[in-house]
N, C-alpha and C. Protein backbone atom coordinates (compact mmCIF):
# COMPACT_ATOMS: atom_id res chain seq x y z
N UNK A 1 10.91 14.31 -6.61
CA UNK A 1 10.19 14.49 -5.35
C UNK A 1 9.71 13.15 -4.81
N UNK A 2 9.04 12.29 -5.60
CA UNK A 2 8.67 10.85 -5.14
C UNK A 2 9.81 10.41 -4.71
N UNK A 3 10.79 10.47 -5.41
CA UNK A 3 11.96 9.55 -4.80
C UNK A 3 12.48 9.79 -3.22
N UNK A 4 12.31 11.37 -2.91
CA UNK A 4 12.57 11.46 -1.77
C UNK A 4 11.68 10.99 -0.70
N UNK A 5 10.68 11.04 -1.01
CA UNK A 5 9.35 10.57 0.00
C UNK A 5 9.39 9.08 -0.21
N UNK A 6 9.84 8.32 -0.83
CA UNK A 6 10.13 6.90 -1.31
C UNK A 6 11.20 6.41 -0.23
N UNK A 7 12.39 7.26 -0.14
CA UNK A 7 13.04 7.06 0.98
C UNK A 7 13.33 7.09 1.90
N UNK A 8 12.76 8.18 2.64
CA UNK A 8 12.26 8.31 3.80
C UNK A 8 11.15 7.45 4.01
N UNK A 9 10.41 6.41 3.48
CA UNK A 9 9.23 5.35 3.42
C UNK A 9 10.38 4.27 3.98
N UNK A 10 11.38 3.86 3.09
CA UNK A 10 12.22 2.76 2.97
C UNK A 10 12.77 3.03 4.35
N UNK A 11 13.68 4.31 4.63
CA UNK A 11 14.24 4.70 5.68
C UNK A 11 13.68 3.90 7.36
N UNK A 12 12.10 4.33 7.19
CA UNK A 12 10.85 4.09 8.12
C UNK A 12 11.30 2.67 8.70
N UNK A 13 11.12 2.33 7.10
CA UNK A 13 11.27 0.52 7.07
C UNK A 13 11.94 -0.54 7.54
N UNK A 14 13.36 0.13 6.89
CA UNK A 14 14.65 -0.49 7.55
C UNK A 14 14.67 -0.48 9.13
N UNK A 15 14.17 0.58 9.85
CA UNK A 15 13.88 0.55 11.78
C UNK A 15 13.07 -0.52 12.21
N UNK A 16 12.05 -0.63 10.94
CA UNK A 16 10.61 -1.63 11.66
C UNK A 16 10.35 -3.43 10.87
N UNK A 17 11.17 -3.54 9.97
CA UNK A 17 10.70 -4.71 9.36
C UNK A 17 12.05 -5.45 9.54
N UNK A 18 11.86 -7.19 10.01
CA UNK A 18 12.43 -7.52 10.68
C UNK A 18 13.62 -8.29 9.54
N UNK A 19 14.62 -8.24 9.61
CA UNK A 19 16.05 -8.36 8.62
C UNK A 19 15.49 -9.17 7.81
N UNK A 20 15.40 -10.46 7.65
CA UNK A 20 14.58 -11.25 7.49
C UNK A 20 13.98 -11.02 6.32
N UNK A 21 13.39 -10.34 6.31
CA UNK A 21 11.74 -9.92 5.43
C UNK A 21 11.86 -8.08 4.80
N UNK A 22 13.11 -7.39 5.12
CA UNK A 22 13.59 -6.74 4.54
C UNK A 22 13.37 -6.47 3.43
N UNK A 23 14.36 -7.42 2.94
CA UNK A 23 14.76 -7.04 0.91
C UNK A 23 13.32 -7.06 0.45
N UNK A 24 12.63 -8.08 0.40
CA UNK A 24 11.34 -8.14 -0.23
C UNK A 24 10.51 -7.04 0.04
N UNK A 25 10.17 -6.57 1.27
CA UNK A 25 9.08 -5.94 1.83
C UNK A 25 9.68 -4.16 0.97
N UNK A 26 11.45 -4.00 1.30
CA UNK A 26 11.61 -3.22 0.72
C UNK A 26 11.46 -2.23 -0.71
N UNK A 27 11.32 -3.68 -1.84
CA UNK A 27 10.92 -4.10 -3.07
C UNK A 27 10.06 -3.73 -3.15
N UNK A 28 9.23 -3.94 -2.08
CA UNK A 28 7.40 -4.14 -2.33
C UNK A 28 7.17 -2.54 -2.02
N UNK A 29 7.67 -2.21 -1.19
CA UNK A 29 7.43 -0.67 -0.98
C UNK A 29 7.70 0.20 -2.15
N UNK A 30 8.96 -0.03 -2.22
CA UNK A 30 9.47 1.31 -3.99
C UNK A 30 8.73 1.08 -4.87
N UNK A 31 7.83 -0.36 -5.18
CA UNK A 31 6.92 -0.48 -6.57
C UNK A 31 5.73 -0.06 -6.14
N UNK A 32 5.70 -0.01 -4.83
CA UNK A 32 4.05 0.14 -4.53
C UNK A 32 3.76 1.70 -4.29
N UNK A 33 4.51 2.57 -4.20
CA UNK A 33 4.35 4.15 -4.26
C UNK A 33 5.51 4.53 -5.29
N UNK A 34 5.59 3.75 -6.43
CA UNK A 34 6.65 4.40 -7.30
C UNK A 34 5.75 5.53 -8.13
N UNK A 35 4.36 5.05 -8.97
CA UNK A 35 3.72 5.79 -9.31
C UNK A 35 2.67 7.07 -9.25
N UNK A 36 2.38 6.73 -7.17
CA UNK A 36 1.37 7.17 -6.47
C UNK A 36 1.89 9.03 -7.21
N UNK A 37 0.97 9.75 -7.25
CA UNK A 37 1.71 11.17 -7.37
C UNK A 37 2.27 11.60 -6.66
N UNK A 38 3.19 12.96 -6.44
CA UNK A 38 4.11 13.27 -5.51
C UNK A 38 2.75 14.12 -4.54
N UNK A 39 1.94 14.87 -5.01
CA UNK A 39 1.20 15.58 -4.00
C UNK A 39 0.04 14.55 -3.55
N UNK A 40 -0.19 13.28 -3.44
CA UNK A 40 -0.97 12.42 -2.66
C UNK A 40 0.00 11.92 -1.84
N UNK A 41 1.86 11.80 -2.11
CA UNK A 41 2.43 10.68 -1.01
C UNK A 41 2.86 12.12 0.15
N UNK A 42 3.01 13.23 -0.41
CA UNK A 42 3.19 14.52 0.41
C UNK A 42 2.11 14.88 1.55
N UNK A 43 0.81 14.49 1.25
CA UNK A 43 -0.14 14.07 2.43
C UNK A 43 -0.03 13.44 3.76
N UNK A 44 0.88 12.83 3.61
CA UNK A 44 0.88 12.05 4.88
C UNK A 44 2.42 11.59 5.05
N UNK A 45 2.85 11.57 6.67
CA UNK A 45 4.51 11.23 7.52
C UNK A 45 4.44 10.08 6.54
N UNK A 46 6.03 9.50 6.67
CA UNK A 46 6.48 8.54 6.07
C UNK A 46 6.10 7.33 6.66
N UNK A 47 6.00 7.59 8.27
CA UNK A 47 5.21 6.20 8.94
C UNK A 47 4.02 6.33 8.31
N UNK A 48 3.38 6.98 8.00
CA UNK A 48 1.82 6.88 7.37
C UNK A 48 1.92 5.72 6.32
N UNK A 49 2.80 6.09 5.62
CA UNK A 49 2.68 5.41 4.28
C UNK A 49 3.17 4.34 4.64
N UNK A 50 4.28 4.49 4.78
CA UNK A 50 4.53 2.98 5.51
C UNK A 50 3.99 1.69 6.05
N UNK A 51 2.85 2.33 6.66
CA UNK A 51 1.92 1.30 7.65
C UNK A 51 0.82 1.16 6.28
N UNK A 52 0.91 2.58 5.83
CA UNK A 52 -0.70 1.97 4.85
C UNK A 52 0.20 1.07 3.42
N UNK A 53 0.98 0.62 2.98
CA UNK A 53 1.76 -0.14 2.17
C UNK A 53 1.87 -1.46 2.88
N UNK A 54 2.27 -1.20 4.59
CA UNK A 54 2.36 -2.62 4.98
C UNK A 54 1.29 -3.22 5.45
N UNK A 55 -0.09 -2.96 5.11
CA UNK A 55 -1.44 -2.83 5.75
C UNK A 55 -1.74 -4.06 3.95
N UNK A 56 -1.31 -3.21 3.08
CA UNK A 56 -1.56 -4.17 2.01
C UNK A 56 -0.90 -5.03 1.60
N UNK A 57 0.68 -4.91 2.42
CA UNK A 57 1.35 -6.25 1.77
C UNK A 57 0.57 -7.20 2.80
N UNK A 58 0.25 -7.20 3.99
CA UNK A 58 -0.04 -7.97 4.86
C UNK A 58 -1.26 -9.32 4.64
N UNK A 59 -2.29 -7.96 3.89
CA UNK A 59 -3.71 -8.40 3.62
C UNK A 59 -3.25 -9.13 2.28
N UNK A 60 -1.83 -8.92 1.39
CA UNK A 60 -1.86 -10.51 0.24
C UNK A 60 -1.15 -11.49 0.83
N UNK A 61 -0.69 -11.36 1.84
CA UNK A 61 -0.49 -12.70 2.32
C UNK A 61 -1.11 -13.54 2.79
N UNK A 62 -2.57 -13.02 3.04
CA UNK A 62 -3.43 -13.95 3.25
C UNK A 62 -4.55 -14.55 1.94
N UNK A 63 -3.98 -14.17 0.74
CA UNK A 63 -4.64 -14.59 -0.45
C UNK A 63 -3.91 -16.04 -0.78
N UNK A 64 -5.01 -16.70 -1.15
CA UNK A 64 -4.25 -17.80 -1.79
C UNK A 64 -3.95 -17.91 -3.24
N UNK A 65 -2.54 -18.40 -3.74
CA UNK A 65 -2.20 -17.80 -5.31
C UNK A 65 -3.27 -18.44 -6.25
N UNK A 66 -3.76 -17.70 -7.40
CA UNK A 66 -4.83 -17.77 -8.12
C UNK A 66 -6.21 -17.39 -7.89
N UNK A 67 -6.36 -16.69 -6.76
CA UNK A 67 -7.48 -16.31 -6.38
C UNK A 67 -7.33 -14.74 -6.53
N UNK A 68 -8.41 -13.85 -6.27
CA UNK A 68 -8.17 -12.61 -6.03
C UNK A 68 -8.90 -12.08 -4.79
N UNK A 69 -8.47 -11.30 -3.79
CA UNK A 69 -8.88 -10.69 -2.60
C UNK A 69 -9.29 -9.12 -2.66
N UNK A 70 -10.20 -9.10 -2.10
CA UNK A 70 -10.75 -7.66 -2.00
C UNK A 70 -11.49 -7.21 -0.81
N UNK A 71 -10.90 -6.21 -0.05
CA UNK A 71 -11.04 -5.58 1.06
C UNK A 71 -11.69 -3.83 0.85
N UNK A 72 -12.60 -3.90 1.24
CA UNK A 72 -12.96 -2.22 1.63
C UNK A 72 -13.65 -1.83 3.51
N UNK A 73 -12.46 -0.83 3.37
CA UNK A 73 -12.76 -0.45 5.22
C UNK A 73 -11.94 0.55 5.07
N UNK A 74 -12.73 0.77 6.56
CA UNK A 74 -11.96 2.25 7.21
C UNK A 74 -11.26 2.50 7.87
N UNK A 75 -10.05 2.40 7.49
CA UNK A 75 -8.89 2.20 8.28
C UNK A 75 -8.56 2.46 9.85
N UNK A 76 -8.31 2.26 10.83
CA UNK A 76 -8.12 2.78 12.40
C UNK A 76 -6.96 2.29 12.80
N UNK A 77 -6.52 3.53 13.26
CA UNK A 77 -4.94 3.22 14.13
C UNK A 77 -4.58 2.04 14.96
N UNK A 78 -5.76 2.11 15.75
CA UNK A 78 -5.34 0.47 16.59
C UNK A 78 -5.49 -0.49 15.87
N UNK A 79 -5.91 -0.52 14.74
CA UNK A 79 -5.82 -1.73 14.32
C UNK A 79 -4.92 -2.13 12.81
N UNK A 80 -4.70 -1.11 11.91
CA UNK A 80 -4.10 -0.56 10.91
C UNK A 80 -2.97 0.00 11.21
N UNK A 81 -2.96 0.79 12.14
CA UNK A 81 -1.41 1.57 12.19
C UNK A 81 -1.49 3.13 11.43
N UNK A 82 -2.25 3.38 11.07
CA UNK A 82 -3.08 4.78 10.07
C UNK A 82 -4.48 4.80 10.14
N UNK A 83 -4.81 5.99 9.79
CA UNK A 83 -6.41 6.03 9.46
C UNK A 83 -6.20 6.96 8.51
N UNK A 84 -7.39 7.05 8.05
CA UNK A 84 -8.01 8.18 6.87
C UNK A 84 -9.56 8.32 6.41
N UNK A 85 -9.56 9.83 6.35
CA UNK A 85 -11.20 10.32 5.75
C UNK A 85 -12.25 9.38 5.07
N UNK A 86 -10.89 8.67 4.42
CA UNK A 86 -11.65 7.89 2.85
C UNK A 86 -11.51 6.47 3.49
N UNK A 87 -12.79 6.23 2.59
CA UNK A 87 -12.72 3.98 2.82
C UNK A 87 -11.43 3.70 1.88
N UNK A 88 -11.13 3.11 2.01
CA UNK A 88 -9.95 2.22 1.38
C UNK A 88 -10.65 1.02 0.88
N UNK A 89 -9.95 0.98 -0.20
CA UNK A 89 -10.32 -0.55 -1.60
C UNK A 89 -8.95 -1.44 -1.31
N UNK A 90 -8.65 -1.92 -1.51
CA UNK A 90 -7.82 -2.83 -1.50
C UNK A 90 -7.64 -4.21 -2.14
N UNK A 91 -6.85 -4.51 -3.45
CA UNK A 91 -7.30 -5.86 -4.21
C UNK A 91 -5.55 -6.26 -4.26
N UNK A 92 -5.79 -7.41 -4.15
CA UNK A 92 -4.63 -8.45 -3.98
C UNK A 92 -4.80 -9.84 -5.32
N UNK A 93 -3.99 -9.71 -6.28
CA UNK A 93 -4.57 -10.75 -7.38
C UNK A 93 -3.56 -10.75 -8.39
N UNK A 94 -3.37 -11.88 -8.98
CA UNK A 94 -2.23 -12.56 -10.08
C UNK A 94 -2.72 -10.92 -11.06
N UNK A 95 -1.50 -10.72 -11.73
CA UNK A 95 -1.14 -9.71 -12.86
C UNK A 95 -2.35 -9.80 -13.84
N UNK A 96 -3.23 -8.75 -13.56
CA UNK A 96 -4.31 -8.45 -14.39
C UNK A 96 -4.48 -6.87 -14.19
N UNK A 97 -3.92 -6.22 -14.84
CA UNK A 97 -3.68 -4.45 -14.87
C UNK A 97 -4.86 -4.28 -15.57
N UNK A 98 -5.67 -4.88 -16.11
CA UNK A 98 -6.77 -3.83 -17.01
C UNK A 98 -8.03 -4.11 -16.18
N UNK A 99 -7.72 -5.42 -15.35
CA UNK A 99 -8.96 -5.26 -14.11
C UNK A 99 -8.67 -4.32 -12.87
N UNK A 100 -7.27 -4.43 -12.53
CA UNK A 100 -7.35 -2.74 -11.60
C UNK A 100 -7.79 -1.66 -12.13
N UNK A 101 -7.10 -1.48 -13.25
CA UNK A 101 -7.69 -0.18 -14.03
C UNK A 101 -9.48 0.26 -14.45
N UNK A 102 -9.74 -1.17 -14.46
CA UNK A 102 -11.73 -1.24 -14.41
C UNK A 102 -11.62 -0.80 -13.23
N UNK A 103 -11.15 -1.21 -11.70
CA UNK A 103 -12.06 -0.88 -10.81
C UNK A 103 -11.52 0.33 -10.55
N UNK A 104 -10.21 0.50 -10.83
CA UNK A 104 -10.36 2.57 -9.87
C UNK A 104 -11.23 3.38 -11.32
N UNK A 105 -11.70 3.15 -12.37
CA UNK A 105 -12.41 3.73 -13.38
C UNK A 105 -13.90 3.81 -12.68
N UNK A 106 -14.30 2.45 -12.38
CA UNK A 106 -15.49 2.08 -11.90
C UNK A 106 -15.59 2.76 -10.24
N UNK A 107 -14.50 3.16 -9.51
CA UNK A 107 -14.79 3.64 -8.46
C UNK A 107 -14.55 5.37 -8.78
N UNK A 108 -14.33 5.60 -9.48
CA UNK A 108 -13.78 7.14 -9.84
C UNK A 108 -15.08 7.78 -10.51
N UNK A 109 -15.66 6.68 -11.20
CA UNK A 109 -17.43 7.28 -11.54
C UNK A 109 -18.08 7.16 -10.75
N UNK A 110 -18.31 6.63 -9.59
CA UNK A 110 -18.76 6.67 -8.10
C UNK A 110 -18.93 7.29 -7.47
């Protein structure tokens, strides 16, 4: 089921991201909702996800490497391309999985 909602994401993609910046961005998409569950990516159109994936590749490109970035807001269409109920977290940072895993722990007891 992910896989299909994965491609119809990619599908989205290939219309809107410019040849260029493709392969990567494409990459970045299949790893970045490979794990999400199938009934959270079933929530929302494929442009949804789309924009909210390219909402976070966007925001690490403005990290500088070795640092880590962290964003919380509420997403809005004019300015995001999506919205949603919930604030959004957002962390951008060199390969440290047991500090993501602290903070959605630390935000999940919240």
């Amino acid at each position: 089921m992910n896989q299909d909602i994965i491609e119809r994401i990619l599908a989205d993609a290939d219309k809107s991201i410019p040849t260029q910046q493709r392969p990567l961005a494409t990459k970045f998409i299949a790893q970045y909702f490979q794990t999400v569950p199938a009934e959270d990516l079933s929530q929302g159109t494929s442009a949804e996800l789309l924009a909210i994936a390219l909402t976070h590749w966007q925001f690490g490109f403005s990290r500088k490497p070795g640092s880590a970035s962290l964003r919380v807001y509420n997403p809005q269409p004019e300015t995001h391309g999506w919205q949603s109920a919930h604030t959004m977290v957002e962390m951008v940072l060199d390969d440290r999985p047991f500090l993501v895993d602290s903070m959605r722990n630390a935000a999940a007891r919240m």
